[in-house]
C-alpha atoms as a PDB file:
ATOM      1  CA  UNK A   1       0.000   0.000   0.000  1.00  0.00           C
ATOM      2  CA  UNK A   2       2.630   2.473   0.615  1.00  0.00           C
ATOM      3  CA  UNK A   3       4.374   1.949  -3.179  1.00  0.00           C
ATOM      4  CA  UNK A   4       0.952   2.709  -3.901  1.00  0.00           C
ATOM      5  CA  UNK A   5       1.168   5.919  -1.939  1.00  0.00           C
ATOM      6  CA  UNK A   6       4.508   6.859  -2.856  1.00  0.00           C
ATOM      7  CA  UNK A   7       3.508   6.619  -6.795  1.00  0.00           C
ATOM      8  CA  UNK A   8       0.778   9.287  -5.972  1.00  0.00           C
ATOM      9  CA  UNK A   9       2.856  11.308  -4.461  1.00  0.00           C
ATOM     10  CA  UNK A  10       5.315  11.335  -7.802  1.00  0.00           C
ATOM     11  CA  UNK A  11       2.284  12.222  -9.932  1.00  0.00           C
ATOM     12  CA  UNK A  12       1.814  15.308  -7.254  1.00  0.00           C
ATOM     13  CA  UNK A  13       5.367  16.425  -7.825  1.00  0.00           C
ATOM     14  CA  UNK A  14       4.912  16.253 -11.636  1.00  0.00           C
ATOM     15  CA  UNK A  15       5.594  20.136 -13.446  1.00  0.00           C
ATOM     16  CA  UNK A  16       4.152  19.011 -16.922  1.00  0.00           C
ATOM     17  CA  UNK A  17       1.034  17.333 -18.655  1.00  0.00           C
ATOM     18  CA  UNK A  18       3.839  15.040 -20.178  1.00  0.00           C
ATOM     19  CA  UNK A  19       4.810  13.821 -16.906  1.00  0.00           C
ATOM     20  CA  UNK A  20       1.629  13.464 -15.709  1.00  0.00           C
ATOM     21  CA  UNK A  21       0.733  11.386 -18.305  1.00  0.00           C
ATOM     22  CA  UNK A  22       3.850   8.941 -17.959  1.00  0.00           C
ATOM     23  CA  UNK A  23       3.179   8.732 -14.072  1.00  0.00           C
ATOM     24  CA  UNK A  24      -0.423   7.571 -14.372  1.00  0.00           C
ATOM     25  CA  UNK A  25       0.647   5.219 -17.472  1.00  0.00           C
ATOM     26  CA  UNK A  26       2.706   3.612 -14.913  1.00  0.00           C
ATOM     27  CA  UNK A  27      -0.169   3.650 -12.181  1.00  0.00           C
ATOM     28  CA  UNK A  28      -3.196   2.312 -14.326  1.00  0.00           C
ATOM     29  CA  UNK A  29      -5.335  -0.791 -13.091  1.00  0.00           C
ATOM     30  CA  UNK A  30      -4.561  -3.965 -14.770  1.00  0.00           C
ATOM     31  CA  UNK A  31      -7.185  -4.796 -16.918  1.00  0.00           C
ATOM     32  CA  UNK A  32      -8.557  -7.385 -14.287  1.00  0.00           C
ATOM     33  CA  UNK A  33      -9.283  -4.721 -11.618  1.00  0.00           C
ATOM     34  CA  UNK A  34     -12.165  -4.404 -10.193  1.00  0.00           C
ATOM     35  CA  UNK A  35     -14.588  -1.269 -10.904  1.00  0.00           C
ATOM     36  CA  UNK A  36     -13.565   0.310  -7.597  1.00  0.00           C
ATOM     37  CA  UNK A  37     -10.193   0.248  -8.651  1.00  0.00           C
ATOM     38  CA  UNK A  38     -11.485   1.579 -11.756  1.00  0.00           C
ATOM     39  CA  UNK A  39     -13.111   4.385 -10.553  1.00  0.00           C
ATOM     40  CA  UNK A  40     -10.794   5.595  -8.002  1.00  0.00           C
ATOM     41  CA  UNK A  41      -7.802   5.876 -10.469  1.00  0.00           C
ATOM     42  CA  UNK A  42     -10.125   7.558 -12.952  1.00  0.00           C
ATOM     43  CA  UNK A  43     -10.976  10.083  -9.994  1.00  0.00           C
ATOM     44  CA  UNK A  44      -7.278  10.783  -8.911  1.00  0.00           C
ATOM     45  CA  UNK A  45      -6.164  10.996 -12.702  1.00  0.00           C
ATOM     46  CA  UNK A  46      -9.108  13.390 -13.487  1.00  0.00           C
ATOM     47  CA  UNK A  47      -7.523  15.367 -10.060  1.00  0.00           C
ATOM     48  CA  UNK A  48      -4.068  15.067 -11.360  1.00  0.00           C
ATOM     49  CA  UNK A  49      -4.482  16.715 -14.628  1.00  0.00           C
ATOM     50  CA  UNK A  50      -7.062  19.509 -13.414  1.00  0.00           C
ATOM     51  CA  UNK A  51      -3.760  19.979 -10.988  1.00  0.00           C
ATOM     52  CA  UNK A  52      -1.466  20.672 -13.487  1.00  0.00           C
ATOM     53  CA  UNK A  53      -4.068  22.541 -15.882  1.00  0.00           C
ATOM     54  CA  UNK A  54      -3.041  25.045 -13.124  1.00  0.00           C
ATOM     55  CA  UNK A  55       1.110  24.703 -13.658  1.00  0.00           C
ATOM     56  CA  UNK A  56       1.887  23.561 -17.553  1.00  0.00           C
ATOM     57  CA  UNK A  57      -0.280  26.927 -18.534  1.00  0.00           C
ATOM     58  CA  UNK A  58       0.776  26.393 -21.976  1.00  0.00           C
ATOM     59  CA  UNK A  59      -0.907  22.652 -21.828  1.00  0.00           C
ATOM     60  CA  UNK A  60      -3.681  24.247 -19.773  1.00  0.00           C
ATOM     61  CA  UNK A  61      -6.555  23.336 -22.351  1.00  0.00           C
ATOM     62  CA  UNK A  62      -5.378  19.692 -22.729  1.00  0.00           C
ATOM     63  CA  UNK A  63      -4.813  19.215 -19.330  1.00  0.00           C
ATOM     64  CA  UNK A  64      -8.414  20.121 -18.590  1.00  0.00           C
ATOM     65  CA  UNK A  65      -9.394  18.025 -21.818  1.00  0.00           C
ATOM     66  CA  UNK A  66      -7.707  15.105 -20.246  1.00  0.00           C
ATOM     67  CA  UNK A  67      -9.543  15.567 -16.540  1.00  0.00           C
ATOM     68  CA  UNK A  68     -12.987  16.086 -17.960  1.00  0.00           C
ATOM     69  CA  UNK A  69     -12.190  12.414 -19.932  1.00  0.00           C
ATOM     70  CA  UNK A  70     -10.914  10.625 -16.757  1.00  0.00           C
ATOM     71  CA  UNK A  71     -14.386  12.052 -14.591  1.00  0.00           C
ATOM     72  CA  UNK A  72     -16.273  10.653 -17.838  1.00  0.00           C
ATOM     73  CA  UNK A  73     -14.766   7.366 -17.466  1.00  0.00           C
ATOM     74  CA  UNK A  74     -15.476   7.417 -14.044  1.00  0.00           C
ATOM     75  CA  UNK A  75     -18.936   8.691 -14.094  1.00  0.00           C
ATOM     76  CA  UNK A  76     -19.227   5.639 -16.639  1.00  0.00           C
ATOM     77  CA  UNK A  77     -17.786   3.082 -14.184  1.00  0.00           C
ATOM     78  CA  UNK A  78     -20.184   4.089 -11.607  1.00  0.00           C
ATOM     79  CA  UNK A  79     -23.240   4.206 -14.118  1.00  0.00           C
ATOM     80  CA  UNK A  80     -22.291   0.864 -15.398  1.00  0.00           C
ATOM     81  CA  UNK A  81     -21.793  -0.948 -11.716  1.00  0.00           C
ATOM     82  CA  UNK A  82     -25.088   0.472 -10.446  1.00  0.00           C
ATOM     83  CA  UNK A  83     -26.598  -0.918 -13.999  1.00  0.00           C
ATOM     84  CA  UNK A  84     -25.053  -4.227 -12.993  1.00  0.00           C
ATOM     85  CA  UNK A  85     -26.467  -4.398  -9.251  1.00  0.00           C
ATOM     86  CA  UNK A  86     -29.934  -3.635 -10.571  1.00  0.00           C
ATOM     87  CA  UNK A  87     -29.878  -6.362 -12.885  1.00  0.00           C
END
């Protein structure tokens, strides 16, 4: 649990949208992960980049592009899990 920590913490110190991006590529959910797991990376990424919208100004667009597409994801994770339990 604390590597998992720790990695966070690198994608807090990240200056740039390009680093961003290359500390949540190494942070992403295998493809087995459950839609918790899902969801909460989706909601930290979406944090991330709306983070450094605010510190790469000249990525400040993209960055925002890029944290509006991780809350979708999430949002869809969520709408698709309580579509599940209902079944």
């Amino acid at each position: 649990m604390s590597e998992g920590k720790a990695a966070w913490q690198e994608v807090q110190a990240c200056q740039t949208l390009f680093q961003v991006h290359e500390a949540l590529v190494r942070l992403r959910p295998s493809d087995s992960a459950n839609d918790v797991q899902w969801r909460n990376y989706r909601l930290r990424s979406a944090a991330a980049y709306e983070r450094i919208a605010d510190i790469d100004r000249g990525h400040h667009h993209e960055a925002l592009y890029w944290a509006q597409r991780e809350r979708k994801h999430a949002d869809n994770v969520a709408a698709q899990r309580t579509h599940t339990e209902r079944q």
